[in-house]
Structures are given as C-alpha cells and as structure tokens.
Protein backbone atom coordinates (compact mmCIF):
# COMPACT_ATOMS: atom_id res chain seq x y z
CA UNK A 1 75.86 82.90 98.27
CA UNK A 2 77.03 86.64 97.61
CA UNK A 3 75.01 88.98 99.74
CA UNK A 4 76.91 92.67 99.57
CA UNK A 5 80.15 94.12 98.68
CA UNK A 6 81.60 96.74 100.95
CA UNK A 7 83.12 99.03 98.80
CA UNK A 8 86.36 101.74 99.49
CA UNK A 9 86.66 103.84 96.67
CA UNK A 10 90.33 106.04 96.98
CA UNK A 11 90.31 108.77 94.70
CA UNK A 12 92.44 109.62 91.79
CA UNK A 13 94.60 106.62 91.97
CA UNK A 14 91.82 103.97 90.23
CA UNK A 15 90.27 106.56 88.04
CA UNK A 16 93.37 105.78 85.70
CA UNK A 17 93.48 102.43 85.86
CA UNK A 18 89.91 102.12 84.72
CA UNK A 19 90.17 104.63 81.75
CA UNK A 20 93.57 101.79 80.74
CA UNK A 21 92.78 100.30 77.34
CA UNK A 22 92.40 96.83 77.07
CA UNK A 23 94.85 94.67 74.56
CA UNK A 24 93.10 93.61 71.39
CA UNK A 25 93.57 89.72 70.35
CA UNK A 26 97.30 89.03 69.36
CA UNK A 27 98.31 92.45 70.06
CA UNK A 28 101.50 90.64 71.87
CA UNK A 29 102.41 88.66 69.70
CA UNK A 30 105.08 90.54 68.27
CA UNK A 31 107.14 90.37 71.48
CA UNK A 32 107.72 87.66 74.42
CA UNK A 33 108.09 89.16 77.92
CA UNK A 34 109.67 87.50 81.07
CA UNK A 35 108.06 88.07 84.31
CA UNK A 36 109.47 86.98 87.72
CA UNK A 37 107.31 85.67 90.44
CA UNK A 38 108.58 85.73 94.10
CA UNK A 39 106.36 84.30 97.12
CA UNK A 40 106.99 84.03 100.56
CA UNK A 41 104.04 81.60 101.28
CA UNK A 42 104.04 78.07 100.73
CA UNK A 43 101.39 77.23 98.21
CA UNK A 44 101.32 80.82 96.43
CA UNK A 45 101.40 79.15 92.75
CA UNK A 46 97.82 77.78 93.44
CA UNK A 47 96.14 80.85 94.85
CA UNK A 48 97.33 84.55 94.67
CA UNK A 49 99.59 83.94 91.81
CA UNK A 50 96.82 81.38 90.02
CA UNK A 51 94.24 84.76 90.04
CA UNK A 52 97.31 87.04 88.88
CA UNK A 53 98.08 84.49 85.93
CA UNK A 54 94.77 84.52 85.19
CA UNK A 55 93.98 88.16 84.62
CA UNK A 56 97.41 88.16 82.65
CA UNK A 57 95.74 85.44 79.79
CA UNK A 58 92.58 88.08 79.68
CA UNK A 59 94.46 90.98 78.66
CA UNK A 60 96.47 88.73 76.02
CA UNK A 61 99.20 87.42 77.71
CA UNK A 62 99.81 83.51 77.26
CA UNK A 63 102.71 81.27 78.47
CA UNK A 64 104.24 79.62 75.76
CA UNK A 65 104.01 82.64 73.32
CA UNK A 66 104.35 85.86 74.52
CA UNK A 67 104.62 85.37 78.22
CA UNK A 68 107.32 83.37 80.35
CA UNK A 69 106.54 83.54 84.04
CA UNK A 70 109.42 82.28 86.19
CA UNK A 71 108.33 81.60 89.48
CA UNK A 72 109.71 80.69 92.89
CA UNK A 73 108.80 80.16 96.70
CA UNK A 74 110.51 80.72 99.76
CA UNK A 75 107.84 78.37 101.11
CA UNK A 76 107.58 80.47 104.11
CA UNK A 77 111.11 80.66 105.13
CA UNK A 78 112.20 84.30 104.94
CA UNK A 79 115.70 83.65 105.14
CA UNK A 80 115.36 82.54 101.23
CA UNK A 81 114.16 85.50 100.11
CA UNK A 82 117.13 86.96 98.84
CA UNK A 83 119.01 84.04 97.30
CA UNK A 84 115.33 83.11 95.14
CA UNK A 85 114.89 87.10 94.30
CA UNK A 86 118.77 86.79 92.81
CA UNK A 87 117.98 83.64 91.00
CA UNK A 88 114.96 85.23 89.61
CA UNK A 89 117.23 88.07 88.33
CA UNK A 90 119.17 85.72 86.33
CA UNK A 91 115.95 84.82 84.24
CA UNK A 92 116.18 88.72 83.09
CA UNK A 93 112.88 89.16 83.62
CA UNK A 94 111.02 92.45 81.92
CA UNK A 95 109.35 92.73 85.27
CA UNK A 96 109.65 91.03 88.97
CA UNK A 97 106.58 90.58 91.36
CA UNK A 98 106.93 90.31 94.84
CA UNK A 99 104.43 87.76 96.28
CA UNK A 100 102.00 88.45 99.45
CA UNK A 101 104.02 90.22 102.25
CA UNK A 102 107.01 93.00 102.98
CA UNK A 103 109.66 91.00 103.06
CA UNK A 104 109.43 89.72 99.32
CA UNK A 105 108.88 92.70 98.33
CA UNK A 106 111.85 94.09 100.51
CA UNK A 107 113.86 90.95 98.74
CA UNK A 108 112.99 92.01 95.15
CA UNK A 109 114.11 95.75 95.76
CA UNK A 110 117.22 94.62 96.80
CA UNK A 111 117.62 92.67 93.70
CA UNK A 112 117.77 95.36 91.43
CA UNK A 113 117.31 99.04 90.95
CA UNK A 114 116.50 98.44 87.54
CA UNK A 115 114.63 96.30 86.63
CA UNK A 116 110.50 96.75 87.60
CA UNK A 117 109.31 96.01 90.62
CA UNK A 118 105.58 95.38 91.02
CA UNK A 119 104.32 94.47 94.94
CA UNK A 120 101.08 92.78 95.51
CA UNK A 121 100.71 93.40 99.07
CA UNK A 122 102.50 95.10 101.33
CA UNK A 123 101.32 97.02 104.81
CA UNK A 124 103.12 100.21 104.62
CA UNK A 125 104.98 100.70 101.72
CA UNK A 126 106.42 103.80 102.77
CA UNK A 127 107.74 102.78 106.24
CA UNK A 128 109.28 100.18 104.58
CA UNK A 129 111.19 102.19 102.66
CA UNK A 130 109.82 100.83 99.62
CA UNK A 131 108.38 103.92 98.27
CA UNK A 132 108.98 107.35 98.29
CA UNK A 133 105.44 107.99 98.45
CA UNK A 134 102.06 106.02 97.57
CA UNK A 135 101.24 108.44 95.23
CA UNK A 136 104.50 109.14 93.37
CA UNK A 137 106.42 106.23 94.35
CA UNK A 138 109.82 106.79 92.68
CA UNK A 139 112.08 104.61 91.64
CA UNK A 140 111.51 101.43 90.26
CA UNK A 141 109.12 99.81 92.19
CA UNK A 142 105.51 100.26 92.85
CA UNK A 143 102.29 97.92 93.86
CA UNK A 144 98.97 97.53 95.55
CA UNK A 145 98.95 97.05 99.54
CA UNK A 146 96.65 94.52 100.23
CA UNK A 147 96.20 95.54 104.00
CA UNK A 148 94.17 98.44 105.48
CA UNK A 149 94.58 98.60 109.35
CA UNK A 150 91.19 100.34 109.72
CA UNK A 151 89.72 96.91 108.92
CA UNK A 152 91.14 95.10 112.14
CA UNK A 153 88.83 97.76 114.08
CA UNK A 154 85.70 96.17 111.96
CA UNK A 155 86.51 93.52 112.74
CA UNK A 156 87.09 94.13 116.57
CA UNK A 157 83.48 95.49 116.17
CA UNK A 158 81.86 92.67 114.81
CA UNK A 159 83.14 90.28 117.58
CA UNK A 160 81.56 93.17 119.63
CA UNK A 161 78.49 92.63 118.10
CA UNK A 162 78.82 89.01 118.61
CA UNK A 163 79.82 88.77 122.18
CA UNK A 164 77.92 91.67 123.44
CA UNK A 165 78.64 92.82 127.16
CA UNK A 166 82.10 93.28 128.87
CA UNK A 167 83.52 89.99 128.11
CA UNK A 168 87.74 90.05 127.24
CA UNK A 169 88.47 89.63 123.31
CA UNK A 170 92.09 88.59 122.62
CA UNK A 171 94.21 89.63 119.72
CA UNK A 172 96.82 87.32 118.43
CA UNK A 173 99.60 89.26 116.30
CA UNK A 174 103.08 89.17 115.66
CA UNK A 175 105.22 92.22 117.20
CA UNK A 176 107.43 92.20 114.99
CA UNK A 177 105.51 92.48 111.41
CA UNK A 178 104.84 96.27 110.85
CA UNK A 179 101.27 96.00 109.58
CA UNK A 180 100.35 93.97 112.77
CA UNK A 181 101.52 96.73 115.30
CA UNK A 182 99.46 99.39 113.08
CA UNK A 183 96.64 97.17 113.28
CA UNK A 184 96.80 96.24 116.76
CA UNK A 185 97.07 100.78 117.81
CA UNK A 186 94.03 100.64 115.96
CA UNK A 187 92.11 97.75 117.70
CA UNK A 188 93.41 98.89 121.07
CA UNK A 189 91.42 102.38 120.31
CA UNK A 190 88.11 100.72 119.38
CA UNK A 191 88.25 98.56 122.16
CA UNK A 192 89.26 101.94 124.76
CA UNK A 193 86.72 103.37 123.18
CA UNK A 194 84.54 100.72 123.35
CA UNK A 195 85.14 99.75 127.02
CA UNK A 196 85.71 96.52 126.23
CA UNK A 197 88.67 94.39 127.99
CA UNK A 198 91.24 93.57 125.93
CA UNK A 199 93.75 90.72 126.36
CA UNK A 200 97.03 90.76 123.45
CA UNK A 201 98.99 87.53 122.97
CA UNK A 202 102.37 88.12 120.79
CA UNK A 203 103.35 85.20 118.41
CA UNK A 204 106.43 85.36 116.17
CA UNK A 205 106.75 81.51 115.50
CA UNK A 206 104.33 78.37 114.63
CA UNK A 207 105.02 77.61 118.69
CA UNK A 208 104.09 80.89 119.90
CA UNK A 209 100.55 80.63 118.07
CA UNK A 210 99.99 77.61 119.47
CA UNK A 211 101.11 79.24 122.60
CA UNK A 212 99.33 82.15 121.99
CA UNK A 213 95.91 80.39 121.75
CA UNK A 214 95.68 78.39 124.79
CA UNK A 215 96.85 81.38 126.76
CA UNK A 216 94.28 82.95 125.49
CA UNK A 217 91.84 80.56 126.26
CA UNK A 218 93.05 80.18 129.52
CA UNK A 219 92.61 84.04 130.36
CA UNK A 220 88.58 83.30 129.66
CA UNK A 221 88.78 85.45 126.63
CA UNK A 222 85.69 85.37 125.09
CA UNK A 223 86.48 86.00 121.64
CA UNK A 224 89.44 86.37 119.45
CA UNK A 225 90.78 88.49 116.82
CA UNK A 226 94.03 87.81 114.39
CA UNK A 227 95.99 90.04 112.77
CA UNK A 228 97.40 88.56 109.30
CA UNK A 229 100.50 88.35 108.74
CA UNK A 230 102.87 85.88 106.57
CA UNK A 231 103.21 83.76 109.55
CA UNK A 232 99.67 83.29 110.80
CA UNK A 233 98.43 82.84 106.79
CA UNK A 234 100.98 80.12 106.31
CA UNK A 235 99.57 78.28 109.65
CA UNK A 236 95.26 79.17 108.22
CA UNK A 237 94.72 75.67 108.68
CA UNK A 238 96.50 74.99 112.35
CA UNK A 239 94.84 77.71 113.57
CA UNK A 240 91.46 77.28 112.37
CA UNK A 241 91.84 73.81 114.26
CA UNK A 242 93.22 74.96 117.19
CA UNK A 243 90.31 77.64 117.92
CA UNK A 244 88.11 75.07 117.16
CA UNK A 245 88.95 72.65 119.39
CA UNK A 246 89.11 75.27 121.63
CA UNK A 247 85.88 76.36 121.34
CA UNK A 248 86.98 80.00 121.03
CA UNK A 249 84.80 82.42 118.05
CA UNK A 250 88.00 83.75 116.24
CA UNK A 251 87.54 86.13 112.59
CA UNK A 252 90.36 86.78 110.64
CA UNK A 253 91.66 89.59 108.32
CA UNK A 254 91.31 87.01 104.77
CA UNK A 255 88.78 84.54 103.74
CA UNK A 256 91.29 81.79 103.38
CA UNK A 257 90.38 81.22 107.11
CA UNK A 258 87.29 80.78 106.71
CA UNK A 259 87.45 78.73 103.86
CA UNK A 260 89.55 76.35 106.09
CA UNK A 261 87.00 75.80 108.38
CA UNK A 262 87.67 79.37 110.60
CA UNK A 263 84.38 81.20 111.61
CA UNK A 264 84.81 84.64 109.68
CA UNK A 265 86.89 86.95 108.18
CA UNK A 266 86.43 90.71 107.19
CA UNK A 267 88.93 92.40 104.96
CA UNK A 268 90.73 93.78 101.59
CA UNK A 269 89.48 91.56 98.61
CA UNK A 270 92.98 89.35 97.56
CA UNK A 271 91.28 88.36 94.60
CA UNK A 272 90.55 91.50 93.03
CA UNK A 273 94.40 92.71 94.60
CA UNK A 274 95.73 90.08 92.59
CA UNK A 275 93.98 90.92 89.55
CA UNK A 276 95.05 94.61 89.85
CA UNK A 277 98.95 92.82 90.15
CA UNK A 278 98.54 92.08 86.87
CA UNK A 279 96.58 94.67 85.51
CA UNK A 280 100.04 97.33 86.81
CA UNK A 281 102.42 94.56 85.13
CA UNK A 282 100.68 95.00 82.07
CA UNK A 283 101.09 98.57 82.06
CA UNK A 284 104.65 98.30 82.77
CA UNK A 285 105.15 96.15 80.06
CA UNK A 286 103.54 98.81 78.02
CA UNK A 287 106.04 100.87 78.87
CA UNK A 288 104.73 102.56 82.49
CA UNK A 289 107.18 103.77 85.05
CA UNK A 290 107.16 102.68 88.08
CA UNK A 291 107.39 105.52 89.30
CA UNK A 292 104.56 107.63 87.66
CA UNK A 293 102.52 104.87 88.67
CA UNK A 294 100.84 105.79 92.07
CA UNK A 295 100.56 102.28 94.94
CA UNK A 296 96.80 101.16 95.03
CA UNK A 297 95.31 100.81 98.51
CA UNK A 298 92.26 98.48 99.34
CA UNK A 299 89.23 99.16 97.63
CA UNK A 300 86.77 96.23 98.31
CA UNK A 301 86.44 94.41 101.36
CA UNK A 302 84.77 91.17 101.69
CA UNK A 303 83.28 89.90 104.76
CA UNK A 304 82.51 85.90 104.63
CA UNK A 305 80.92 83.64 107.36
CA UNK A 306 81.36 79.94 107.56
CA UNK A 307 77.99 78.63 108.88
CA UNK A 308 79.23 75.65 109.50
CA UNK A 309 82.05 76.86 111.82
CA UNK A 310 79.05 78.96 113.82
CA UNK A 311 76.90 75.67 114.19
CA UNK A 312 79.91 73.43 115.71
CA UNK A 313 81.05 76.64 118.00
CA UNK A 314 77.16 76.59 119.29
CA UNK A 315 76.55 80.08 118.16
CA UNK A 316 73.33 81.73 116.73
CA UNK A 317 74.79 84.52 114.58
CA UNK A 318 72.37 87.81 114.59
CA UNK A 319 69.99 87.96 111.39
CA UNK A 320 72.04 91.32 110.74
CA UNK A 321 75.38 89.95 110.67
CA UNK A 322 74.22 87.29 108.14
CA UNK A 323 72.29 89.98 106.22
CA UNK A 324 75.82 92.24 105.78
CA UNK A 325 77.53 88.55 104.94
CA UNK A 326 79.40 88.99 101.48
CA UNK A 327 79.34 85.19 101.70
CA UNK A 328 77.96 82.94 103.54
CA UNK A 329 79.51 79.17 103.37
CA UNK A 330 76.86 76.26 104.03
C-alpha cells in the first residue's frame, strides 16, 4: 500500500525538464533512431532497462519503427565492460546508455567521444571523471546519479530508531566502489554523533559478503546496514537469505531487497531514475547536447518495509516507522 513519498526537490536542474514538450502521436515516424544499452547487472533487461523502455514507447518511441534498442550485459562481470561498450559502437547507435553503476558508464565514455552518452546512475560523476561538472557537464556525456550518500545516514537512523540503546550496527560495503566510501564518511558521522558503536565489514567479492555477514554476526552486532553497490545488488537475493537465517535486521539502499524478502530499504526512487534515462535520451535525440544538459541528482526517495521479513525476524516495528512507510509489503 503507498503511504508517503519523501520528496528532494534540486533546483534549476528539473525545472527544465518539466517545461520539455511532449511528442505528439507519430511525430517519429519520419526517422528511426538506434540506441545502445549497456548493463553491468545480470538481469538489467527485465528491470531498470524494462522501466526505461517503457517511458521511451510513451513519448512515441516504438521498436520496430522508429526505435532500435541494441542491448547488452556484462552480467556482472566488469571485465566485459569494454569489449560489450565496443560492440555496441558497431551498431552506430544515435545514443549509448550506460546501465546502473560507474563502471558502465566509465566503459561507454571510453567508447567514444562522439557519440552521446547518457548515464543512469552513477555515485559521483565528477570524481569519476565523467563530467566536468553536474551542472555543465561538457563533453558528450551526461546522466542522472541514482545515489545520494546523505541517504545511508537515514538509513543509519532508522536502524537507530529500531534498535534503540547502545547496541553495535554493522555496515557492509565495498572499499573499493567510490559511492560506498562516501556513504560509509557519512554513516560513520551519524553514528559519532549519535554515540552509537559502530562495527564496518569490507566486502569486494560474493565470498567476502558471505564473509562479511557472519563476522558480523559474530561481533553481536545488533543491526546492519548495506551500502549498494553493483556487487551487493547482483547478490539481493543471497544476502537477503543470509541475514535471514541469521537473524540479523538489515535495510538496504533499493527496494529490490526488500522485494526479495530483505526487511527494508530507504533510498533514491530507480523507477522514476529510469524514467528520467529516457526522458534525457529523448532530448538528445531531439537534438540536446550533452553538454548543455545539466546531471540530475535524486529527487524522490522511497522507503519500503517488508512485513513479512519483520514477523519472521520477531520484530514489532514502531507505529511511526510504518506510518512514514512508502510501502508496506504484506
């Protein structure tokens, strides 16, 4: 059931996108336009990309007459990044989209200089050295970051809420993925400031989560917290099983978790980041720089309980939690 949307509203940068005009029926019919789809995650084709697809067919794009989407997936090996971004290239696509995560998006700009690059979700687009700037990017490439940092420490605070008193909560994050270390500066502030004990497990491969958890477990955290990244999104389903078994209340940066059986999640809408994807790709197509077009940060956040999850873990969430639920699965 939907309950509330928390809502982040960033200035100047959406105010243009909602003035855009909308395509009248057939108005592409005169031309057919190539788009290339890269993914890092296995599985891509039947979520993020399935929403971006469809918000292409509402502003009059259809495969099969004006629209061929070429798309291909690394199926979460990294390493194929850059041979699947050159065979994209080959299509001569009128525009190439870089699937969840930095490195596709690193893959695609290394591609080509050229051709349009539109990224669906990367931490820090500027570190990365993807953009000059979010607001005038430069270049050819430009996107939406699907990850806001300053929602990790929301989420620290409603495990606070949820394990009151001075009992440890864990983070599980990978050192080496940029938007995790930002994330985890941020949680170790809230919890400093918070007084709360803090316990920070590193995971870089599917052994090290597994890892990761039972040490966790084993240092009597109460609680934990884990910061998304390509690698722990791949493994949603292993790790909503493993806290489970575990017994351990665990909430998550994307309700993907929680839809596979994790407790909660709090963070940056995919759906509507997806959506927006396609809604920049369009304007490209319409002839939109890159460049001149500035990269979108989070602007809804969704917070989504699985009630089912809560039951089997033995816990008796607060009527105020439930009350600020976006959604609540029975």
């Amino acid at each position: 059931m939907r309950r509330r949307e928390f809502i982040g509203v960033i200035g100047a940068a959406l105010v243009p996108s909602l003035l855009w005009p909308r395509p009248a029926r057939g108005q592409h019919a005169e031309k057919s336009y190539r788009v290339g789809y890269l993914a890092l995650l296995p599985g891509e084709d039947g979520t993020l990309e399935k929403l971006f697809v469809l918000r292409l067919q509402e502003l009059g794009y259809s495969e099969g007459k004006n629209l061929k989407l070429e798309y291909r997936s690394a199926d979460g090996r990294p390493e194929r990044l850059a041979e699947l971004a050159a065979e994209l290239m080959q299509a001569n696509p009128d525009v190439l989209v870089a699937g969840f995560g930095t490195l596709a998006a690193k893959a695609a700009a290394a591609a080509t200089k050229t051709v349009p690059i539109v990224f669906t979700s990367v931490g820090d687009p500027v570190g990365a050295g993807l953009v000059t700037s979010l607001a005038k990017p430069g270049a050819n490439v430009t996107g939406l970051s699907a990850q806001a940092s300053d929602s990790a420490a929301k989420r620290f605070q409603i495990m606070e809420d949820l394990i009151p008193g001075d009992k440890t909560i864990a983070v599980l994050s990978n050192p080496d993925t940029p938007f995790s270390a930002s994330a985890l500066r941020v949680v170790r502030s809230a919890a400093e400031q918070g007084h709360r004990p803090l316990a920070v497990f590193a995971a870089r491969t599917p052994d090290q989560v597994s890892v990761g958890i039972a040490a966790a477990v084993k240092s009597g955290a109460a609680a934990l917290l884990v910061l998304e990244d390509p690698l722990t999104l791949g493994m949603g389903r292993k790790i909503a099983e493993l806290v489970a078994a575990a017994r351990l209340p665990t909430i998550y940066g994307f309700r993907i978790f929680p839809e596979a059986g994790g407790l909660m999640s709090y963070g940056p809408d995919q759906r509507q980041i997806s959506r927006r994807a396609a809604e920049y790709v369009d304007k490209v197509l319409r002839g939109a720089r890159p460049a001149d077009l500035p990269v979108e940060q989070p602007t809804k956040f969704e917070f989504v309980i699985n009630m089912k999850a809560a039951r089997e873990l033995g816990l008796v969430l607060p009527s105020t939690m439930l009350a600020l639920a976006d959604e609540v699965i029975e």
